[in-house]
ModelCIF file with pLDDT and N, C-alpha, C, O atoms, coordinates in Angstrom:
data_MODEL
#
_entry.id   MODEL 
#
_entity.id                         1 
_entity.type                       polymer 
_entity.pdbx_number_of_molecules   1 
#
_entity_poly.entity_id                      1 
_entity_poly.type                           'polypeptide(L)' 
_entity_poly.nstd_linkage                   no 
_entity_poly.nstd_monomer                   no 
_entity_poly.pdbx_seq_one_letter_code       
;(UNK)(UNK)(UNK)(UNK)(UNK)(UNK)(UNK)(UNK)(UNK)(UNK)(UNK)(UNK)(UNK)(UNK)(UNK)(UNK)
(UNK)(UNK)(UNK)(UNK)(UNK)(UNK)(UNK)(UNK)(UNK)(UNK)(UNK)(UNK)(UNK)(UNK)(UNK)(UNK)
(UNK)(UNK)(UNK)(UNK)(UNK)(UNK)(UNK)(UNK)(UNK)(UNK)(UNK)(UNK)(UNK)
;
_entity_poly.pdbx_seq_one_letter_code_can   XXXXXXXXXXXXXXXXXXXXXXXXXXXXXXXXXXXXXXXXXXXXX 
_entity_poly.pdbx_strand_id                 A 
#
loop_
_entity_poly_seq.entity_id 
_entity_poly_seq.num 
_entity_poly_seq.mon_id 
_entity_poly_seq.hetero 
1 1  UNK n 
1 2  UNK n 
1 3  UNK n 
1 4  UNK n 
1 5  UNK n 
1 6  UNK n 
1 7  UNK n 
1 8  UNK n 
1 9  UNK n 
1 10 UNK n 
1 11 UNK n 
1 12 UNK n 
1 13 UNK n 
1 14 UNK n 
1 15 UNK n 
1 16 UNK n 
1 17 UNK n 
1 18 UNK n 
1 19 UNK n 
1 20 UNK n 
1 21 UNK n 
1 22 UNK n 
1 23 UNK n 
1 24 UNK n 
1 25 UNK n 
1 26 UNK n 
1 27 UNK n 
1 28 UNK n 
1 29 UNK n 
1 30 UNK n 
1 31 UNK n 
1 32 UNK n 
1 33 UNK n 
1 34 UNK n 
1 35 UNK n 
1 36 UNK n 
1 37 UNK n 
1 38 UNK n 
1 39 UNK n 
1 40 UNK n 
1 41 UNK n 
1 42 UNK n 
1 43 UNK n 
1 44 UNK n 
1 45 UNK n 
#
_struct_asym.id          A 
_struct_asym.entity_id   1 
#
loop_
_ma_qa_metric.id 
_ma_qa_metric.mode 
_ma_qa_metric.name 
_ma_qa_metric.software_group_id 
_ma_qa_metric.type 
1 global pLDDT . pLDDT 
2 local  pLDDT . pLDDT 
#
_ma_qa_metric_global.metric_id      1 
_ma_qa_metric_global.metric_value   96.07 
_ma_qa_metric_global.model_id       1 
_ma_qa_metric_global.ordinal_id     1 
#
loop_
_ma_qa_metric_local.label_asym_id 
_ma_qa_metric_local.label_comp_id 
_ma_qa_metric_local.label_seq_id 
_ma_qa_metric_local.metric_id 
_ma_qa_metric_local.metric_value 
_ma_qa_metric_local.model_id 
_ma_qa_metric_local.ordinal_id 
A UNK 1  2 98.00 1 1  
A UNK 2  2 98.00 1 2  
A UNK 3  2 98.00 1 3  
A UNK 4  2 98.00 1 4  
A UNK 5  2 98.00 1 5  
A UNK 6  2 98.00 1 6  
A UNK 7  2 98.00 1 7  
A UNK 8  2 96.00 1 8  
A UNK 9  2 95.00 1 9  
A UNK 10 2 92.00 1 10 
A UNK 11 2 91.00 1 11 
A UNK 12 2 93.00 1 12 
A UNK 13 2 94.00 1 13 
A UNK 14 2 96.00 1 14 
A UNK 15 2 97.00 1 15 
A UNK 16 2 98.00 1 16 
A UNK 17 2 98.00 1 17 
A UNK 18 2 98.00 1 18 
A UNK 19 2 98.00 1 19 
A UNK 20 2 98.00 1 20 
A UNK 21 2 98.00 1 21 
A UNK 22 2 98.00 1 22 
A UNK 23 2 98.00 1 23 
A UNK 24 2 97.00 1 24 
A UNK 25 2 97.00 1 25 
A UNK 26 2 98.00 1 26 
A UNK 27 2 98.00 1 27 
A UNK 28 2 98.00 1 28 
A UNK 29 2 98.00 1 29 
A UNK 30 2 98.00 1 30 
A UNK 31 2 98.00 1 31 
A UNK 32 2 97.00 1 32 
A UNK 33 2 96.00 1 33 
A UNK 34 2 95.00 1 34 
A UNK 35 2 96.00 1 35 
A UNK 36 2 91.00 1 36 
A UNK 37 2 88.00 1 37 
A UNK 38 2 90.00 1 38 
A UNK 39 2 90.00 1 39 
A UNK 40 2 92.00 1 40 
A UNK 41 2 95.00 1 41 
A UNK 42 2 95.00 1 42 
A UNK 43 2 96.00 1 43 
A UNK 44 2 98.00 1 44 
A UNK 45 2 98.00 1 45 
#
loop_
_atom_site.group_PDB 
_atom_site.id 
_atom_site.type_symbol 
_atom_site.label_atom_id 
_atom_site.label_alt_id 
_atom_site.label_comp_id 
_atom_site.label_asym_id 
_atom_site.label_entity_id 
_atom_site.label_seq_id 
_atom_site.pdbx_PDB_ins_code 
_atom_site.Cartn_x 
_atom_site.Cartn_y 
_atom_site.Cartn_z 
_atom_site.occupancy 
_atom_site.B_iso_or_equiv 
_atom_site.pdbx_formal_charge 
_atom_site.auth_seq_id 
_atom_site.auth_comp_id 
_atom_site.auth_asym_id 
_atom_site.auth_atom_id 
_atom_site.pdbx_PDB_model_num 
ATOM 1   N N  . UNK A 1 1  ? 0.832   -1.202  0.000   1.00 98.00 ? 1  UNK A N  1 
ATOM 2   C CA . UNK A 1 1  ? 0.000   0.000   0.000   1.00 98.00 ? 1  UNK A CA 1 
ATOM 3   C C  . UNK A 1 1  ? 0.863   1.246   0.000   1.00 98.00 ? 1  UNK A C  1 
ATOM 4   O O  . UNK A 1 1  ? 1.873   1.304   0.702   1.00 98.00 ? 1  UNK A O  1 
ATOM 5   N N  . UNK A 1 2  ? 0.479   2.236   -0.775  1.00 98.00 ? 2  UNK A N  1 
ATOM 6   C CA . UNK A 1 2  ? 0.931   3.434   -1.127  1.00 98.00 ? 2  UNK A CA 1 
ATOM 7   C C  . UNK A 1 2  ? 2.544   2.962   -1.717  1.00 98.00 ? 2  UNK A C  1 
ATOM 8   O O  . UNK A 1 2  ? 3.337   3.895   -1.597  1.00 98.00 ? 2  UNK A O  1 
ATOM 9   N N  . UNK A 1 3  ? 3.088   1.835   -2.257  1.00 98.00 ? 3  UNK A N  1 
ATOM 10  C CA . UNK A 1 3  ? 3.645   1.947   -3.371  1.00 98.00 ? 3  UNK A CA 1 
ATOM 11  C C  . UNK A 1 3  ? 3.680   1.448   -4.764  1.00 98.00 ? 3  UNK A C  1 
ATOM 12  O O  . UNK A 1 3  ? 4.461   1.742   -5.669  1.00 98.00 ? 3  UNK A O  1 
ATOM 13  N N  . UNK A 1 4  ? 2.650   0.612   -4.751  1.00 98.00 ? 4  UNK A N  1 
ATOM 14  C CA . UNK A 1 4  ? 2.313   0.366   -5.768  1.00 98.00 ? 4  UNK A CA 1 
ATOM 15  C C  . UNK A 1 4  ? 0.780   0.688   -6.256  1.00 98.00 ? 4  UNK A C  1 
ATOM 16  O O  . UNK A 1 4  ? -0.100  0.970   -5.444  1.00 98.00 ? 4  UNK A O  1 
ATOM 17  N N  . UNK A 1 5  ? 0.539   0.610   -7.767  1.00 98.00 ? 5  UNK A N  1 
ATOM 18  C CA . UNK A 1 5  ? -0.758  0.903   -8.097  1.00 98.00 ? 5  UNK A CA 1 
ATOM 19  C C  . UNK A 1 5  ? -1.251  -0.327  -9.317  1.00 98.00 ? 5  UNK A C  1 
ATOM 20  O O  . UNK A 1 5  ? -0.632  -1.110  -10.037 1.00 98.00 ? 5  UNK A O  1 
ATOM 21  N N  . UNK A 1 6  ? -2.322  -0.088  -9.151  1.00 98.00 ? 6  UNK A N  1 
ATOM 22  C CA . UNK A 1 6  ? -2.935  -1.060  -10.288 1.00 98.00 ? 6  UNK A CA 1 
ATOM 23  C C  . UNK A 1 6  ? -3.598  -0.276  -10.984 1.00 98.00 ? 6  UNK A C  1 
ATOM 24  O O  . UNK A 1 6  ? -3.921  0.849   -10.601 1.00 98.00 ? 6  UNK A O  1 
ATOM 25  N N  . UNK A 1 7  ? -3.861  -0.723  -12.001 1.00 98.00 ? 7  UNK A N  1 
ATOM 26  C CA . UNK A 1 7  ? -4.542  -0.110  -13.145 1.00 98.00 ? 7  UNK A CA 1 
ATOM 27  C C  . UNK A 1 7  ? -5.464  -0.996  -13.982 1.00 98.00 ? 7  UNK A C  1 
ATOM 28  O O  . UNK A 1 7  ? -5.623  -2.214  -13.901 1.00 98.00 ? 7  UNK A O  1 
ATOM 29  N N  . UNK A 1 8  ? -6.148  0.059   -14.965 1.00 96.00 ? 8  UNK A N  1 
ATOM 30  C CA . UNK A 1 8  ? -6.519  -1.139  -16.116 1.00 96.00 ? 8  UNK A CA 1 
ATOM 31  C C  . UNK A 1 8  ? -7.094  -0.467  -17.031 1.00 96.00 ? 8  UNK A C  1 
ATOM 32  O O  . UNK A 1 8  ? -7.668  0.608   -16.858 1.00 96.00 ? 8  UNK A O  1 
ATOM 33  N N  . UNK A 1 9  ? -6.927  -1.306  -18.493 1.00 95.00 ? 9  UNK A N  1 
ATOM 34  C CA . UNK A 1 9  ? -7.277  -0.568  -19.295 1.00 95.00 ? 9  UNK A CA 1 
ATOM 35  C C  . UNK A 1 9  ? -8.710  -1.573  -20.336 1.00 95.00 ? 9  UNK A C  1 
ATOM 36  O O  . UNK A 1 9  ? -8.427  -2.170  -21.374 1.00 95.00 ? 9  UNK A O  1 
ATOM 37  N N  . UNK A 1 10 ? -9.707  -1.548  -19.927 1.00 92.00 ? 10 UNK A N  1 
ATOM 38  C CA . UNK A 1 10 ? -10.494 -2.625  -20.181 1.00 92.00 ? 10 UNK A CA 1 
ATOM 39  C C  . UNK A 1 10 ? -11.058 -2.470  -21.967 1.00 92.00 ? 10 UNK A C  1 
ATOM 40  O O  . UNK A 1 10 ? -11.885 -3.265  -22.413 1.00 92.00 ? 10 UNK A O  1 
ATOM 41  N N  . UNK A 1 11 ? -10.358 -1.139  -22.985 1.00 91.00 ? 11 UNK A N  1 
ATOM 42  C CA . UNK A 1 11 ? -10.777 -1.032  -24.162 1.00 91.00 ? 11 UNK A CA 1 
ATOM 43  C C  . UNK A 1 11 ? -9.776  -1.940  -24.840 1.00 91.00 ? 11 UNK A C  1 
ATOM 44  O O  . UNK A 1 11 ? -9.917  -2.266  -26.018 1.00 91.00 ? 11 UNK A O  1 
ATOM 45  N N  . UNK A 1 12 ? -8.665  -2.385  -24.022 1.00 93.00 ? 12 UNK A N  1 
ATOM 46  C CA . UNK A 1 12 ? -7.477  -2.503  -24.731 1.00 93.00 ? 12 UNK A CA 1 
ATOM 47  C C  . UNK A 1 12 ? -6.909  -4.239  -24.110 1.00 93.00 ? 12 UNK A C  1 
ATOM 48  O O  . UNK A 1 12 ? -5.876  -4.772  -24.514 1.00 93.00 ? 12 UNK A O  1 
ATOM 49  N N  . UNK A 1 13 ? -7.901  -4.894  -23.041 1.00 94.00 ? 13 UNK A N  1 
ATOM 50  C CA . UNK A 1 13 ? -7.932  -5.968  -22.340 1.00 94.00 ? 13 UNK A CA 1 
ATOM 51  C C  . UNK A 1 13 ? -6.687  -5.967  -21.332 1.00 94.00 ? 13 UNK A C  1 
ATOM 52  O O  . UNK A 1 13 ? -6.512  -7.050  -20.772 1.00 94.00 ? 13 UNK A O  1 
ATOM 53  N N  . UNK A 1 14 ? -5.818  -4.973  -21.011 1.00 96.00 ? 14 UNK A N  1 
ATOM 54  C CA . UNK A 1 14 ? -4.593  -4.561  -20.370 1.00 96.00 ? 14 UNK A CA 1 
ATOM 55  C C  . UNK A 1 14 ? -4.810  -4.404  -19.012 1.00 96.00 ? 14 UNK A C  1 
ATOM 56  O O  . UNK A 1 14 ? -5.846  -3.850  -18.644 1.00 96.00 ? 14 UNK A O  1 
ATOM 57  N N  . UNK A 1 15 ? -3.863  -4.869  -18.074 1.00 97.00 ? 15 UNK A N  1 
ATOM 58  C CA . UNK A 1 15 ? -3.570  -4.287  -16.424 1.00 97.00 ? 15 UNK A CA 1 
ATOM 59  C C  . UNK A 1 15 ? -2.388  -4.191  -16.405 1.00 97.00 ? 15 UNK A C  1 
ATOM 60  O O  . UNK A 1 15 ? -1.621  -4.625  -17.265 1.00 97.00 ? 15 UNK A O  1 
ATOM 61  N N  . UNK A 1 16 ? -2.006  -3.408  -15.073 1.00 98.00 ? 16 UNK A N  1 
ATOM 62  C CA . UNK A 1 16 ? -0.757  -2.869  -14.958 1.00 98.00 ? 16 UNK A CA 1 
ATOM 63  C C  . UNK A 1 16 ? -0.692  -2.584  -13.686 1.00 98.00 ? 16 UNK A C  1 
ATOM 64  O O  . UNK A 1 16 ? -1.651  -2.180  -13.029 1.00 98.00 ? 16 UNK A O  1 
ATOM 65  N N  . UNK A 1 17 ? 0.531   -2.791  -13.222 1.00 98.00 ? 17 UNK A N  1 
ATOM 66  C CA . UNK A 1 17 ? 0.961   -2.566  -12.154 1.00 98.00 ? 17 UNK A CA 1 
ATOM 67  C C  . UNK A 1 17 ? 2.313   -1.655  -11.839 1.00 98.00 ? 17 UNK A C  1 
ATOM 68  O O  . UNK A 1 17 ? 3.421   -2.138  -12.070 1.00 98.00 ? 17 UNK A O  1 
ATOM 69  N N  . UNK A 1 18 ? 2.194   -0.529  -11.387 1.00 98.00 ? 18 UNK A N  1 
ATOM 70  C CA . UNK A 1 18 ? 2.903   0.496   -11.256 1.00 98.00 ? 18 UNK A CA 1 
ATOM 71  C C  . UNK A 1 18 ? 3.490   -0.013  -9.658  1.00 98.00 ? 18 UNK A C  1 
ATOM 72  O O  . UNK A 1 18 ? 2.876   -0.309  -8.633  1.00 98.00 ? 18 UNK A O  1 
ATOM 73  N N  . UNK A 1 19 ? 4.576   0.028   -9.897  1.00 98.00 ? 19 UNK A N  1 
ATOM 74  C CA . UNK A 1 19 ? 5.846   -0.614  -8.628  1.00 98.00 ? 19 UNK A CA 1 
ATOM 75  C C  . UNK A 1 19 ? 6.782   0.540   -7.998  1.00 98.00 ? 19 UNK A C  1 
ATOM 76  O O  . UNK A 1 19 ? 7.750   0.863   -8.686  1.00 98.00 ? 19 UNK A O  1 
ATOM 77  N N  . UNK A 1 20 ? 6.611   1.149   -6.850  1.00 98.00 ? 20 UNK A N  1 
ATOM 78  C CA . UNK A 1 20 ? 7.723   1.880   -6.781  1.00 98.00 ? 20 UNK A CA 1 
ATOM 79  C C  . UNK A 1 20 ? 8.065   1.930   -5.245  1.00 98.00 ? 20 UNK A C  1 
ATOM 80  O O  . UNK A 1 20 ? 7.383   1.398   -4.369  1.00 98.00 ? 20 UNK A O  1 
ATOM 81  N N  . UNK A 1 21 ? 9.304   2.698   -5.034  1.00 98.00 ? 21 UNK A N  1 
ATOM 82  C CA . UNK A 1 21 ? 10.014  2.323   -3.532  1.00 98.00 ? 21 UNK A CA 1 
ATOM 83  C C  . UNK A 1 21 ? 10.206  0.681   -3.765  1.00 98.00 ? 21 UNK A C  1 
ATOM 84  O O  . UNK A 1 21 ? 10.137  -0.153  -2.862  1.00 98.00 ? 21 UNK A O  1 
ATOM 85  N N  . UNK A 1 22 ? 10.365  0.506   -4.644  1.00 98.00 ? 22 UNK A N  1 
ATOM 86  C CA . UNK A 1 22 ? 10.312  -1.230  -4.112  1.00 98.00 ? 22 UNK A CA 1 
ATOM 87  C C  . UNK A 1 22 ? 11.293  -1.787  -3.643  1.00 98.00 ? 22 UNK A C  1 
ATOM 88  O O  . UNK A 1 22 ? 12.272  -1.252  -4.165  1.00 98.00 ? 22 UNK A O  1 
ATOM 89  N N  . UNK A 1 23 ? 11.657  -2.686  -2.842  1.00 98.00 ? 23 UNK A N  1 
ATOM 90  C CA . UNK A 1 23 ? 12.132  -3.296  -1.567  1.00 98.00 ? 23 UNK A CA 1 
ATOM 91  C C  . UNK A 1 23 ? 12.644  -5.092  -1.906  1.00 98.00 ? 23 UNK A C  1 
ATOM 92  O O  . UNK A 1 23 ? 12.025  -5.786  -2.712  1.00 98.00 ? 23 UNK A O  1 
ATOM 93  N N  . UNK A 1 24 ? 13.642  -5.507  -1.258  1.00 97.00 ? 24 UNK A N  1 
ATOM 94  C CA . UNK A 1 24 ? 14.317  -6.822  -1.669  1.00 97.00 ? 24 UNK A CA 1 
ATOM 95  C C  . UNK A 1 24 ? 13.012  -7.821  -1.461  1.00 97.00 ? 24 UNK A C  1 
ATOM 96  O O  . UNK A 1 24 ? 12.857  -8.897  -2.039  1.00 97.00 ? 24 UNK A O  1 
ATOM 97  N N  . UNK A 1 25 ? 11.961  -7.119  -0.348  1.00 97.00 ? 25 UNK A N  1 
ATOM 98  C CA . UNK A 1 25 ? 10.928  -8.256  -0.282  1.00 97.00 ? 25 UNK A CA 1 
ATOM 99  C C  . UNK A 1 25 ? 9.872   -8.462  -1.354  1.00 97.00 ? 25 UNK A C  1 
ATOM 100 O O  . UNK A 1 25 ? 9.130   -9.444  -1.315  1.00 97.00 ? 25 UNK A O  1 
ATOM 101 N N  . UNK A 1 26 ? 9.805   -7.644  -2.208  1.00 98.00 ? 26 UNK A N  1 
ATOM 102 C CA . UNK A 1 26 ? 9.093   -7.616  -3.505  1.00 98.00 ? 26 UNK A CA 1 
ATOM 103 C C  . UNK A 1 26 ? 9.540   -8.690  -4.001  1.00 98.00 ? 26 UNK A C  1 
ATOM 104 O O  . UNK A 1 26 ? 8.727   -9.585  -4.232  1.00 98.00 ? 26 UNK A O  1 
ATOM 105 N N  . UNK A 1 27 ? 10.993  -8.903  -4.309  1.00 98.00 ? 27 UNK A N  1 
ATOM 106 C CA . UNK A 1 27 ? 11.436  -10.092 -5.404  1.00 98.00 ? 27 UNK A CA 1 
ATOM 107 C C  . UNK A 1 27 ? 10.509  -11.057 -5.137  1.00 98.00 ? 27 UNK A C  1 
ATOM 108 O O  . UNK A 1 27 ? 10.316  -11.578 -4.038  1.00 98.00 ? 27 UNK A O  1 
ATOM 109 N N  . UNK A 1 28 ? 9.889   -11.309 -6.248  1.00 98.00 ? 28 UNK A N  1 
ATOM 110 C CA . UNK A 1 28 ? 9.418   -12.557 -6.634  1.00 98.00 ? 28 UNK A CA 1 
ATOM 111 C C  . UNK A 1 28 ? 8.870   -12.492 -8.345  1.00 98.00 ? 28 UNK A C  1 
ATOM 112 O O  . UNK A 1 28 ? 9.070   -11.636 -9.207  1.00 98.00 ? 28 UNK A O  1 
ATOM 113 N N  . UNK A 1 29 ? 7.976   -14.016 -8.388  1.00 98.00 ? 29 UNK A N  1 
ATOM 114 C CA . UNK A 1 29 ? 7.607   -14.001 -9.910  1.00 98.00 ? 29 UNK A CA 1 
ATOM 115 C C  . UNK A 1 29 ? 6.009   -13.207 -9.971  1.00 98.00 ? 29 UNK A C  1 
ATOM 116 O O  . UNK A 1 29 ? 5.248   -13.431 -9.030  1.00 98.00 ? 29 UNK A O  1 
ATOM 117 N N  . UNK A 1 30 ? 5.663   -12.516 -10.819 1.00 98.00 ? 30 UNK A N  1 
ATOM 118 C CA . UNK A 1 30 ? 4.324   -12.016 -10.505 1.00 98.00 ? 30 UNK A CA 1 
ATOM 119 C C  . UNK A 1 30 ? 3.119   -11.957 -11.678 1.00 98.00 ? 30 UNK A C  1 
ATOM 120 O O  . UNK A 1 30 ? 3.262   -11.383 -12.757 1.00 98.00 ? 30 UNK A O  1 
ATOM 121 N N  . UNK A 1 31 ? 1.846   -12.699 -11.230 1.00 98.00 ? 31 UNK A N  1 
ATOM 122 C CA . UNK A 1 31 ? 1.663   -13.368 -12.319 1.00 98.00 ? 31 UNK A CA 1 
ATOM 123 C C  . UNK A 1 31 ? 0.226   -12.333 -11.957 1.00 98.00 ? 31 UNK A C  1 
ATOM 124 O O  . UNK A 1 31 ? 0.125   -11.549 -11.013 1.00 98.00 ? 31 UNK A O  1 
ATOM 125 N N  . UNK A 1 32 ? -0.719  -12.603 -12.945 1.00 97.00 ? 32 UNK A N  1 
ATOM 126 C CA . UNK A 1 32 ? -2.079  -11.561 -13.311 1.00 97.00 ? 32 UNK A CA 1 
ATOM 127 C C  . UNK A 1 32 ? -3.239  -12.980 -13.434 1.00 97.00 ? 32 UNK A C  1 
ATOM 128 O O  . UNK A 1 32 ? -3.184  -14.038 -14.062 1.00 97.00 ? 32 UNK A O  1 
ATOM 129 N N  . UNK A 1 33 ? -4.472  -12.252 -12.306 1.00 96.00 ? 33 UNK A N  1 
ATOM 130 C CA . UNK A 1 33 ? -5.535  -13.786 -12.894 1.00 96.00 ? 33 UNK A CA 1 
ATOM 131 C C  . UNK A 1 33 ? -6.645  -13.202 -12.198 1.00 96.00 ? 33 UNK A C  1 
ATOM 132 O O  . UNK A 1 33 ? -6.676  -12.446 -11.228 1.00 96.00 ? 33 UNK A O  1 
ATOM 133 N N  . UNK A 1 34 ? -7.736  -13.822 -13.048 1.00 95.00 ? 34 UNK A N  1 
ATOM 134 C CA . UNK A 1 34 ? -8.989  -13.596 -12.479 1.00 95.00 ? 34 UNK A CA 1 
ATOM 135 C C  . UNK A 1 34 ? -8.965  -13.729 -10.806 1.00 95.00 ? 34 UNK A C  1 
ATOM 136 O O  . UNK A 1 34 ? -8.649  -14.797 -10.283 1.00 95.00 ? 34 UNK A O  1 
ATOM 137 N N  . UNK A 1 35 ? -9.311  -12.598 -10.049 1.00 96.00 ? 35 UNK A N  1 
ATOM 138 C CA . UNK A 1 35 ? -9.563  -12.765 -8.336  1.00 96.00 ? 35 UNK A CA 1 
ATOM 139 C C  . UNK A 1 35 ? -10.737 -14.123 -8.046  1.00 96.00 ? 35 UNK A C  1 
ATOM 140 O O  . UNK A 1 35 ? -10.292 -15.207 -7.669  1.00 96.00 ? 35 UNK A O  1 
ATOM 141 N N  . UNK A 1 36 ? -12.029 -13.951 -8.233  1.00 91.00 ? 36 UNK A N  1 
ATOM 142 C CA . UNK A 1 36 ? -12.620 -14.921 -8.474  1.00 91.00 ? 36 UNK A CA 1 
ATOM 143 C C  . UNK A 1 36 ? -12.944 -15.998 -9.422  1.00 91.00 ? 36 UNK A C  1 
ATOM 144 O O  . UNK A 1 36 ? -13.535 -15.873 -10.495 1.00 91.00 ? 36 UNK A O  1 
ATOM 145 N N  . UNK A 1 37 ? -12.422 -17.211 -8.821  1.00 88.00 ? 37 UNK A N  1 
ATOM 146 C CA . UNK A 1 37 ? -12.316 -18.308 -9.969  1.00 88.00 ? 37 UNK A CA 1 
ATOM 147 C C  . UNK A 1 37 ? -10.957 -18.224 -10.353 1.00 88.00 ? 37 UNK A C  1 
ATOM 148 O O  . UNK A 1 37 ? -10.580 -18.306 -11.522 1.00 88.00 ? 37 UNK A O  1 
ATOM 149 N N  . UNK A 1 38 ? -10.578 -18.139 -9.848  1.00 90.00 ? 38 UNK A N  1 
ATOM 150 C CA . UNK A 1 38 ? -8.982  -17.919 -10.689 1.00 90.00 ? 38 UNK A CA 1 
ATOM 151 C C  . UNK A 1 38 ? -9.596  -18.928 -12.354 1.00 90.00 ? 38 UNK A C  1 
ATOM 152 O O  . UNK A 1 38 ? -10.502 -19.752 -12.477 1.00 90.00 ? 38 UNK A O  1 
ATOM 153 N N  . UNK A 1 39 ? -8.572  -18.338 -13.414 1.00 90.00 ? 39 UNK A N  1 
ATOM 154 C CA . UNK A 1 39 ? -8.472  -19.586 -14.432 1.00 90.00 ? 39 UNK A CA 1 
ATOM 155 C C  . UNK A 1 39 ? -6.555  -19.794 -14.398 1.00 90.00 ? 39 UNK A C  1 
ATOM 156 O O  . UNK A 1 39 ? -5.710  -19.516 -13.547 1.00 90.00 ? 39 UNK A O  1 
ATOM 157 N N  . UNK A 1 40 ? -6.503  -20.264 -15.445 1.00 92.00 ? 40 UNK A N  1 
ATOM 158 C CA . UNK A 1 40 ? -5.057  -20.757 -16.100 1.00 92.00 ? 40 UNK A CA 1 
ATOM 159 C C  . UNK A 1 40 ? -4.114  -20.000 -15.599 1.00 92.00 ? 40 UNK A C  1 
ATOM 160 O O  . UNK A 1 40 ? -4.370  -18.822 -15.352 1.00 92.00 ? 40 UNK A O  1 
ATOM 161 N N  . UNK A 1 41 ? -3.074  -20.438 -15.397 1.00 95.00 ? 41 UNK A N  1 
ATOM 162 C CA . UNK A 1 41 ? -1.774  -19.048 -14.644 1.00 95.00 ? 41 UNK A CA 1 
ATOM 163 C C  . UNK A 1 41 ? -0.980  -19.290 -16.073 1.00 95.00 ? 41 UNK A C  1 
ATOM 164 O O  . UNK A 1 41 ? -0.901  -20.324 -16.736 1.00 95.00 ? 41 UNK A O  1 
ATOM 165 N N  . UNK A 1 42 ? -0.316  -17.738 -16.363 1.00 95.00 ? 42 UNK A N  1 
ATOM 166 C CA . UNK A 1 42 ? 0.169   -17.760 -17.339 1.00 95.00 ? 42 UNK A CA 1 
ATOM 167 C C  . UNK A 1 42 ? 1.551   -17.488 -17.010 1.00 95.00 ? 42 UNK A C  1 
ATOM 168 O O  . UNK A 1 42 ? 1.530   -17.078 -15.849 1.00 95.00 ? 42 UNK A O  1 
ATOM 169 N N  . UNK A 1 43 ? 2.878   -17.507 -17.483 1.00 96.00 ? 43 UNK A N  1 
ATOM 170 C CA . UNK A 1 43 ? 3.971   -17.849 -17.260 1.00 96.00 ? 43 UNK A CA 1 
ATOM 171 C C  . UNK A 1 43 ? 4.554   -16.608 -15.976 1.00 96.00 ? 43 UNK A C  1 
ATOM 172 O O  . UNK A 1 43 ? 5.467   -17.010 -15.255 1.00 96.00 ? 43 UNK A O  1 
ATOM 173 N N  . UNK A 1 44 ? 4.199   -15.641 -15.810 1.00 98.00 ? 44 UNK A N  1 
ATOM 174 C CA . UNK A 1 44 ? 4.642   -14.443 -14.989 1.00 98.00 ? 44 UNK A CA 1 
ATOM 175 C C  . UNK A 1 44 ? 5.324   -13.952 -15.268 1.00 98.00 ? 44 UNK A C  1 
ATOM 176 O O  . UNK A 1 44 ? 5.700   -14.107 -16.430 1.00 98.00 ? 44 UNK A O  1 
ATOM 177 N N  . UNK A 1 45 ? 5.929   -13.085 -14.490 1.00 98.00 ? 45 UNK A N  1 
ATOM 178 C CA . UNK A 1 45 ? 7.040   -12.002 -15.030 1.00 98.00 ? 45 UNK A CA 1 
ATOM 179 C C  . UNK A 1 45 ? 7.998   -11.741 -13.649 1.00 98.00 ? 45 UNK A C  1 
ATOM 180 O O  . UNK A 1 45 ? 8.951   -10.963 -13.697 1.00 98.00 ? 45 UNK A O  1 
#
């Protein structure tokens, strides 16, 4: 909270995640999915 943001751009099927101050505890892989129901996980980033 208060360093990152989410976004979205639903004309364009896009989300985004704006990262900043970020911290060694961030490292990880970070993946995007339906909140409810999750479906398929796609490779992350």
């Amino acid at each position: 909270k208060g360093r990152f943001t989410i976004s979205r751009d639903n004309a364009k099927n896009i989300m985004y995640l704006q990262m900043n101050s970020l911290k060694p505890e961030d490292t990880a892989v970070y993946y995007c999915n339906r909140v409810s129901g999750v479906l398929g996980w796609g490779q992350g980033t």
